[in-house]
Protein backbone atom coordinates (compact mmCIF):
# COMPACT_ATOMS: atom_id res chain seq x y z
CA UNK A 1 124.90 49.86 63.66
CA UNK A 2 128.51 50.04 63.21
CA UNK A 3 130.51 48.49 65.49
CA UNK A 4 133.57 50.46 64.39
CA UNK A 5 132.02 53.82 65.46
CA UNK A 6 134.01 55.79 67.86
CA UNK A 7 131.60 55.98 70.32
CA UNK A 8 132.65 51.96 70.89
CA UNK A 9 136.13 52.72 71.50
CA UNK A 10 135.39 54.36 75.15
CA UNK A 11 134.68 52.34 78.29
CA UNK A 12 132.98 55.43 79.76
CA UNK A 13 130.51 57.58 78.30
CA UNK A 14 129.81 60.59 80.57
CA UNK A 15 126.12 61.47 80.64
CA UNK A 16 125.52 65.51 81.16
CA UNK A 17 122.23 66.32 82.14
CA UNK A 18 122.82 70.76 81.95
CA UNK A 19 120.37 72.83 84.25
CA UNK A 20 122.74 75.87 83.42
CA UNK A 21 123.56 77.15 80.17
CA UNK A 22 127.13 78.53 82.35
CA UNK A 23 128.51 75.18 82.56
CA UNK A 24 128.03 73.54 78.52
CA UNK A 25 131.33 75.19 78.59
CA UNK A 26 133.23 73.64 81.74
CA UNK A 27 131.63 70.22 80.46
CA UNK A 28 133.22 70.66 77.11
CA UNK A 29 136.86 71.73 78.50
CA UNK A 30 136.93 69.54 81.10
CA UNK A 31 136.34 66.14 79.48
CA UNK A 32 138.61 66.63 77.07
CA UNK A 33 141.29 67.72 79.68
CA UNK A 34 140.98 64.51 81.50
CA UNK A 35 141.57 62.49 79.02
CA UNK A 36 137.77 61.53 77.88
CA UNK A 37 136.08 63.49 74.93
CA UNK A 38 132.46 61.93 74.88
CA UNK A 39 129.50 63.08 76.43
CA UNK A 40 126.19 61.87 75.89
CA UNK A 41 123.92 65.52 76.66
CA UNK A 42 120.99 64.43 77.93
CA UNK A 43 117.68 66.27 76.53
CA UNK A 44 115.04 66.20 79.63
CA UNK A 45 116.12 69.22 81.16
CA UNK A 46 115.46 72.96 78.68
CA UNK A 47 119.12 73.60 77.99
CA UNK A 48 119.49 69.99 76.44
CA UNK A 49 119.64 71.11 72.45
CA UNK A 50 121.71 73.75 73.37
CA UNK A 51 124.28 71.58 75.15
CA UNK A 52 124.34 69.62 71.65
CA UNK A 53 124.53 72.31 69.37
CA UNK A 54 127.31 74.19 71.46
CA UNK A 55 129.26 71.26 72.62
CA UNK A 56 128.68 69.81 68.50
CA UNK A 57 130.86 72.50 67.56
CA UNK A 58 134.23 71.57 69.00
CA UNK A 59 136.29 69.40 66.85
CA UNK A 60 137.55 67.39 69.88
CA UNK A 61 134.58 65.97 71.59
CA UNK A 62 132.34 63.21 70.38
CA UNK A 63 128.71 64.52 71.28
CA UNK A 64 125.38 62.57 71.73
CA UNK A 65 122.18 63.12 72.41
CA UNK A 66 120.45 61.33 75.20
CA UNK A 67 116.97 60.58 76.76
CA UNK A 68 115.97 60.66 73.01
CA UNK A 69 112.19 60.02 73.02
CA UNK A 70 110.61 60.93 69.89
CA UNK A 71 111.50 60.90 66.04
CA UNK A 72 111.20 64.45 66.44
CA UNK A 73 113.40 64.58 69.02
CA UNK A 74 115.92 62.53 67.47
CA UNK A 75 115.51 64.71 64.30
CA UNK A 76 116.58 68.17 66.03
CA UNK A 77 119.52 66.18 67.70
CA UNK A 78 121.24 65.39 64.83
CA UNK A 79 120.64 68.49 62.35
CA UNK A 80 122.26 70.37 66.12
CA UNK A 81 124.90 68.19 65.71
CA UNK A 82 124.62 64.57 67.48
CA UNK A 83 126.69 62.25 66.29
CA UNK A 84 125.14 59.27 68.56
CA UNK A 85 121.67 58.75 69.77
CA UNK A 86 120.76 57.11 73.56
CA UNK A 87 116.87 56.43 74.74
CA UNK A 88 116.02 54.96 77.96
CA UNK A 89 114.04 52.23 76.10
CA UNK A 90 113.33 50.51 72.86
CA UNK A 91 111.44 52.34 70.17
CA UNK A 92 111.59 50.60 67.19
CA UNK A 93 110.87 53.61 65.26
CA UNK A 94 114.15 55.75 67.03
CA UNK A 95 116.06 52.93 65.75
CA UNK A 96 114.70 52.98 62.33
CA UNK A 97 115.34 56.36 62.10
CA UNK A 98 118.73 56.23 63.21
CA UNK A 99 119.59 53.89 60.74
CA UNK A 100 118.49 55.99 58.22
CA UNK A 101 120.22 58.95 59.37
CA UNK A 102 123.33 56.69 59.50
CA UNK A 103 124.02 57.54 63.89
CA UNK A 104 124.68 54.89 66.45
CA UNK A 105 121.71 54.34 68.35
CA UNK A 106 122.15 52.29 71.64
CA UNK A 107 118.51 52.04 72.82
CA UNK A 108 117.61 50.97 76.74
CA UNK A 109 116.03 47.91 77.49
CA UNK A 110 116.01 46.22 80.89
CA UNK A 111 113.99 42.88 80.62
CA UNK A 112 114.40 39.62 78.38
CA UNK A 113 111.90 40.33 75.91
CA UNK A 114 113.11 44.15 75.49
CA UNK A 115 116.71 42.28 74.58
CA UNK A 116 114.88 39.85 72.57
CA UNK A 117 113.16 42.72 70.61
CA UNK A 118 116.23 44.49 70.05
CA UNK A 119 118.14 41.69 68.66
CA UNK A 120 115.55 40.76 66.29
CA UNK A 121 116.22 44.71 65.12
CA UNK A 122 119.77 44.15 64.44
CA UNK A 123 121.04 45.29 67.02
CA UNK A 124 123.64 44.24 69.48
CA UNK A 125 125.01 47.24 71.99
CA UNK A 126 122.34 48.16 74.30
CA UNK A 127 121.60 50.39 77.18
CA UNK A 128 120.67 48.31 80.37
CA UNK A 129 118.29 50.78 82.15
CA UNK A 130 118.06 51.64 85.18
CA UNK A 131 120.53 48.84 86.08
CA UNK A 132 120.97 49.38 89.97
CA UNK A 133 117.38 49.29 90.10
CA UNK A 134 116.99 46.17 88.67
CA UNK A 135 119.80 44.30 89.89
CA UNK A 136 122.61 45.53 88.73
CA UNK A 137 125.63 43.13 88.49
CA UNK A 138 123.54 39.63 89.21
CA UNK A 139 121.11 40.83 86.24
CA UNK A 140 123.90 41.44 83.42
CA UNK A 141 125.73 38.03 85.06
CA UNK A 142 122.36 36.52 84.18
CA UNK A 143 121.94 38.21 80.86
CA UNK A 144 125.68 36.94 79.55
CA UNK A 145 125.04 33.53 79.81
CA UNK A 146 121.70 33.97 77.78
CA UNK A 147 121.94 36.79 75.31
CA UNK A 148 125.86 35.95 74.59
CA UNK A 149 126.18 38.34 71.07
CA UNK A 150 125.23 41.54 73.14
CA UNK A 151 126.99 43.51 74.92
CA UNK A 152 124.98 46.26 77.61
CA UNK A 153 126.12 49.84 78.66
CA UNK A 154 124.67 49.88 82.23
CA UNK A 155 122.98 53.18 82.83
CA UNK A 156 121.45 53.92 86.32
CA UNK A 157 123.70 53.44 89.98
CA UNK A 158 126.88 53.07 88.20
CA UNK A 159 129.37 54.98 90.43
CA UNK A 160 133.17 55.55 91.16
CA UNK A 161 133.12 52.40 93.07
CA UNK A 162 131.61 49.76 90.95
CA UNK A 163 132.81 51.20 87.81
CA UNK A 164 135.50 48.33 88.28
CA UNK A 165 133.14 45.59 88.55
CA UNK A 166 131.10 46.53 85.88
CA UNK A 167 133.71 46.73 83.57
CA UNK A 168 135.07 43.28 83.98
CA UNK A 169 132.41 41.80 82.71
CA UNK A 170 132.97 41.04 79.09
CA UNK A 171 129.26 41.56 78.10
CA UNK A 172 129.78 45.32 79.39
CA UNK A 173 130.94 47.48 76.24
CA UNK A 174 130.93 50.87 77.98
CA UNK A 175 129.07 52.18 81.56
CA UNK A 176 127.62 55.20 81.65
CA UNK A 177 127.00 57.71 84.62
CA UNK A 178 126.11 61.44 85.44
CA UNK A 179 128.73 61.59 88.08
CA UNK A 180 131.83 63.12 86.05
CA UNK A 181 129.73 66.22 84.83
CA UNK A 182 128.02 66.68 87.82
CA UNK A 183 131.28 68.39 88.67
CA UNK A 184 130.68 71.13 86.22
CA UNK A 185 129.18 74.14 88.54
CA UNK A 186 133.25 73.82 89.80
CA UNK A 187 134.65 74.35 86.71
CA UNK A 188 136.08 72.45 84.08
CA UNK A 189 139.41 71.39 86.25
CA UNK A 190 137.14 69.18 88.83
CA UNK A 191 135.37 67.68 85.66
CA UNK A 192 139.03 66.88 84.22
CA UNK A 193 139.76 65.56 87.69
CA UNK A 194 136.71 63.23 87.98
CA UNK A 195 137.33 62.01 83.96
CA UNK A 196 140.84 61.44 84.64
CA UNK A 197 140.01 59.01 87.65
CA UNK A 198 137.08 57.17 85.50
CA UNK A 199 139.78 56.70 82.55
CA UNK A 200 142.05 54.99 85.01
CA UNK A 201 139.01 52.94 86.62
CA UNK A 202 138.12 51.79 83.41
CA UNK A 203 141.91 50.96 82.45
């Protein structure tokens, strides 16, 4: 994976989970209003492709699939668009076909051996799911002292007000959280209001 992708260069990745087709748009406008032009669309819910295809086709947002849990899956993602790939755990097939598609994948793990697994892979940015469930803070504390080459995107309970603490710890990359999108049945101004005030929490 390469670390000089520009998914890497944001402290925030905004996940989008889109029950209504309506608010792809609002989603779209707003992030890149406030100042934060990544979203990671998340494909459980039936609008998910079409949140990747549509919001793929600005030329100002950096789009990802997420909740990727099939080769199949992962497949449709990119040829819609996806220029990253997120799954809520490791499957060492996802990652192989990531590779060979040549997109970021940033896999989920949550216990030693799931780290261990993924390092042995190559890999070195992971997603640390669900993190408030399992800890939260105290279990990437304990994780940076072991695993000291990765760095974890905490996925799961990450809010307004830890978003601080999470990021000052230097084995944090990026956090990521449904919380900014969440805003989009208001339009795209409260999204732009809630990425503005992530941006300057993660500043």
């Amino acid at each position: 994976m390469r670390g000089d992708h520009p998914l890497f260069t944001h402290r925030v990745v905004p996940l989008a989970s889109v029950s209504h087709p309506e608010t792809i748009e609002a989603i779209g406008e707003g992030l890149v209003a406030g100042g934060l032009p990544v979203v990671e669309v998340a494909l459980r819910g039936e609008f998910g492709m079409t949140a990747v295809r549509r919001l793929a086709g600005r030329d100002d947002l950096l789009v990802g699939a997420g909740t990727v849990l099939s080769v199949e899956q992962a497949r449709a993602a990119v040829d819609a668009g996806a220029q990253f790939l997120v799954s809520p755990g490791l499957d060492l097939e996802l990652v192989a076909f990531a590779g060979e598609a040549g997109v970021p994948m940033v896999p989920g793990v949550i216990t030693p051996t799931e780290v261990q697994r993924a390092r042995a892979a190559g890999l070195t940015r992971l997603k640390l799911f669900p993190a408030g469930v399992f800890g939260g803070l105290s279990l990437i504390d304990a994780y940076a002292s072991v695993f000291r080459d990765i760095r974890f995107m905490p996925s799961g309970g990450v809010s307004p007000g830890n978003l601080p603490d999470y990021l000052s710890r230097a084995s944090v990359f990026a956090v990521s959280g449904s919380w900014i999108t969440q805003a989009a049945d208001e339009g795209a101004e409260a999204v732009a209001a809630r990425a503005r005030e992530a941006v300057g929490g993660a500043g």
